[in-house]
Protein backbone atom coordinates (compact mmCIF):
# COMPACT_ATOMS: atom_id res chain seq x y z
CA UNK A 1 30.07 1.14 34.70
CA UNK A 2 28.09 -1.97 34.37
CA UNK A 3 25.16 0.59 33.50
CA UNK A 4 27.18 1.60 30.94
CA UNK A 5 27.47 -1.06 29.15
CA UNK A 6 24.22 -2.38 28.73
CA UNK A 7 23.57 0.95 27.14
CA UNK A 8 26.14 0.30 24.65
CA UNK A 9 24.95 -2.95 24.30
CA UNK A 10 21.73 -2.58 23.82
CA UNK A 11 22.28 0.84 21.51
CA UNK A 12 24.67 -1.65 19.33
CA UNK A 13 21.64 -4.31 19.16
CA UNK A 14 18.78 -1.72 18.02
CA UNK A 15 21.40 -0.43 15.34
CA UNK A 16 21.72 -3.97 14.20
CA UNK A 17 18.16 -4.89 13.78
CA UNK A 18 17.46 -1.09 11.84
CA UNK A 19 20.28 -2.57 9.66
CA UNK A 20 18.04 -5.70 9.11
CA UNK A 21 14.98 -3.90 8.33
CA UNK A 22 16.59 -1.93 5.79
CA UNK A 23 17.35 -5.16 4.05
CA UNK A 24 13.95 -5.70 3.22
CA UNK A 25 13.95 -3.15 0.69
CA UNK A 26 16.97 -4.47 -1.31
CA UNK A 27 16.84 -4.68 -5.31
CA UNK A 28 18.22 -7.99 -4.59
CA UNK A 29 16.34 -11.05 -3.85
CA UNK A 30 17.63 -14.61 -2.36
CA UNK A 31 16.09 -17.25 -3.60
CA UNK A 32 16.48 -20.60 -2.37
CA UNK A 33 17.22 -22.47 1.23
CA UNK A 34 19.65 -23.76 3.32
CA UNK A 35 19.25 -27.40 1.95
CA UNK A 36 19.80 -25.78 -1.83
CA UNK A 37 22.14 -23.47 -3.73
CA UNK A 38 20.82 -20.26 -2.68
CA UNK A 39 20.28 -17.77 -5.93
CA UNK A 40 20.67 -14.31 -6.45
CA UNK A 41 18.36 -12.43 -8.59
CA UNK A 42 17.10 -9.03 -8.96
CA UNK A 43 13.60 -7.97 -9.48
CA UNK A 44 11.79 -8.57 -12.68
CA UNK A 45 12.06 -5.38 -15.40
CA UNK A 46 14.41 -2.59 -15.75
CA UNK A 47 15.49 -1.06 -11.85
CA UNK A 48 15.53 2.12 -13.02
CA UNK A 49 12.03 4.30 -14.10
CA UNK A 50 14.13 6.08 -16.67
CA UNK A 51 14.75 2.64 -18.54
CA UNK A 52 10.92 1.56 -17.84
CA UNK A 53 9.72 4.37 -19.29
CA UNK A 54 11.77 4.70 -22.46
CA UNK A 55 10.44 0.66 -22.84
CA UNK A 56 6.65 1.68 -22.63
CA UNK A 57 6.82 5.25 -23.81
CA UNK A 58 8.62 4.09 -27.51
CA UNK A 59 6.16 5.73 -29.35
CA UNK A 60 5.69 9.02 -27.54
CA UNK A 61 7.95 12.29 -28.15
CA UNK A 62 10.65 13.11 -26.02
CA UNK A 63 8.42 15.62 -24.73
CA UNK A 64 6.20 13.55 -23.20
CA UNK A 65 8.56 11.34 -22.00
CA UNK A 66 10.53 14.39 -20.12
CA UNK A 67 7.56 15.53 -18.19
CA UNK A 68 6.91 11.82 -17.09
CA UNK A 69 10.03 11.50 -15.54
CA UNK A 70 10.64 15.04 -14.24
CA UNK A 71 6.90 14.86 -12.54
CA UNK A 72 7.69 11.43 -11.25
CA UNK A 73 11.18 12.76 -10.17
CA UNK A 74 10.01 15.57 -8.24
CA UNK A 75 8.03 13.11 -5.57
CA UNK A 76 11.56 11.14 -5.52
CA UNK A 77 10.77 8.52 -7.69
CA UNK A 78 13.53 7.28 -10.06
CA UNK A 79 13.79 3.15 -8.95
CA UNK A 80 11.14 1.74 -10.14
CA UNK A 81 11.47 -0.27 -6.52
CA UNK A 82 10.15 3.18 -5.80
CA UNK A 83 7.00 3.51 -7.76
CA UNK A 84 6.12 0.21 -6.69
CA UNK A 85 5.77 1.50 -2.92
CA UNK A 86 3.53 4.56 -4.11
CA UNK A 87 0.44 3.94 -2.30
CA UNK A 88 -2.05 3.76 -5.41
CA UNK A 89 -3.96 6.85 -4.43
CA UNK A 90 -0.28 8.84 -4.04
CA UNK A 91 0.64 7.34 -7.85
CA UNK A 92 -2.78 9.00 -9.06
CA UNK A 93 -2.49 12.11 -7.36
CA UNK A 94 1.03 12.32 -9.71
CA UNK A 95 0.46 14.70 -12.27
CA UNK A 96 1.88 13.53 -15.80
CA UNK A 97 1.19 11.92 -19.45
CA UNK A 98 -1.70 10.31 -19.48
CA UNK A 99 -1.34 7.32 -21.82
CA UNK A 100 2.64 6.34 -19.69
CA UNK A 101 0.49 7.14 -16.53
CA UNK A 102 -1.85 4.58 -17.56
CA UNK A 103 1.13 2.47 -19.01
CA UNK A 104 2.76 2.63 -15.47
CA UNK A 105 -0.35 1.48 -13.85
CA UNK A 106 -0.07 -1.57 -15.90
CA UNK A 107 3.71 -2.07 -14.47
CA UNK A 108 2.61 -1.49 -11.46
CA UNK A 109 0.11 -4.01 -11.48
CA UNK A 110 2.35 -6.42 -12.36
CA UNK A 111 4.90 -5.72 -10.07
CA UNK A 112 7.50 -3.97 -12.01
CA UNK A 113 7.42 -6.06 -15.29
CA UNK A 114 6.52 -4.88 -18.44
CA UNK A 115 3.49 -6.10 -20.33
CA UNK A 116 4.48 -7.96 -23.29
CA UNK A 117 1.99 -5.71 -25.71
CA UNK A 118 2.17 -2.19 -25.44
């Protein structure tokens, strides 16, 4: 019995810490300390590709805007969160646009925000 439940103990712990790690990925960011009002902010730049790509590709054709999304939606990217993990390698190995794949690269670069000139 007492075997028992440090299983379920210890099965209720590991749960808890996968829990944790999956926080590290959140669109959400806490700024601030214990000594200060903590803030709340999200990442910098649209969180959605969709919206990132409509911002950089505003003087392409719908055309080419379709096939970036659809090839970058076919290796599961649509957060931009998302195409920031792509290993850089993985994001050039992405077949799409050129001039929004080399727009994206810029994003990327910067961490998700858009450059001011485009």
């Amino acid at each position: 019995m007492r075997l028992h439940r440090l299983l379920w103990l210890w099965a209720a712990v590991q749960g808890f810490s996968v829990e944790l790690d999956d926080e590290d990925d959140a669109l959400i960011v806490y700024e601030g300390g214990m000594a200060e009002e903590a803030q709340c902010t999200a990442p910098p730049g649209p969180v959605l590709v969709k919206d990132v790509v409509a911002e950089i590709g505003h003087d392409v054709s719908e055309e080419v805007i379709f096939r970036t999304l659809n090839a970058l939606e076919a290796e599961g990217v649509v957060q931009t969160r998302q195409l920031l993990q792509l290993y850089p390698q993985d994001f050039d190995a992405v077949v799409m646009p050129l001039l929004l794949k080399s727009r994206l690269r810029r994003v990327r670069e910067r961490g998700g925000r858009i450059p001011e000139a485009q």
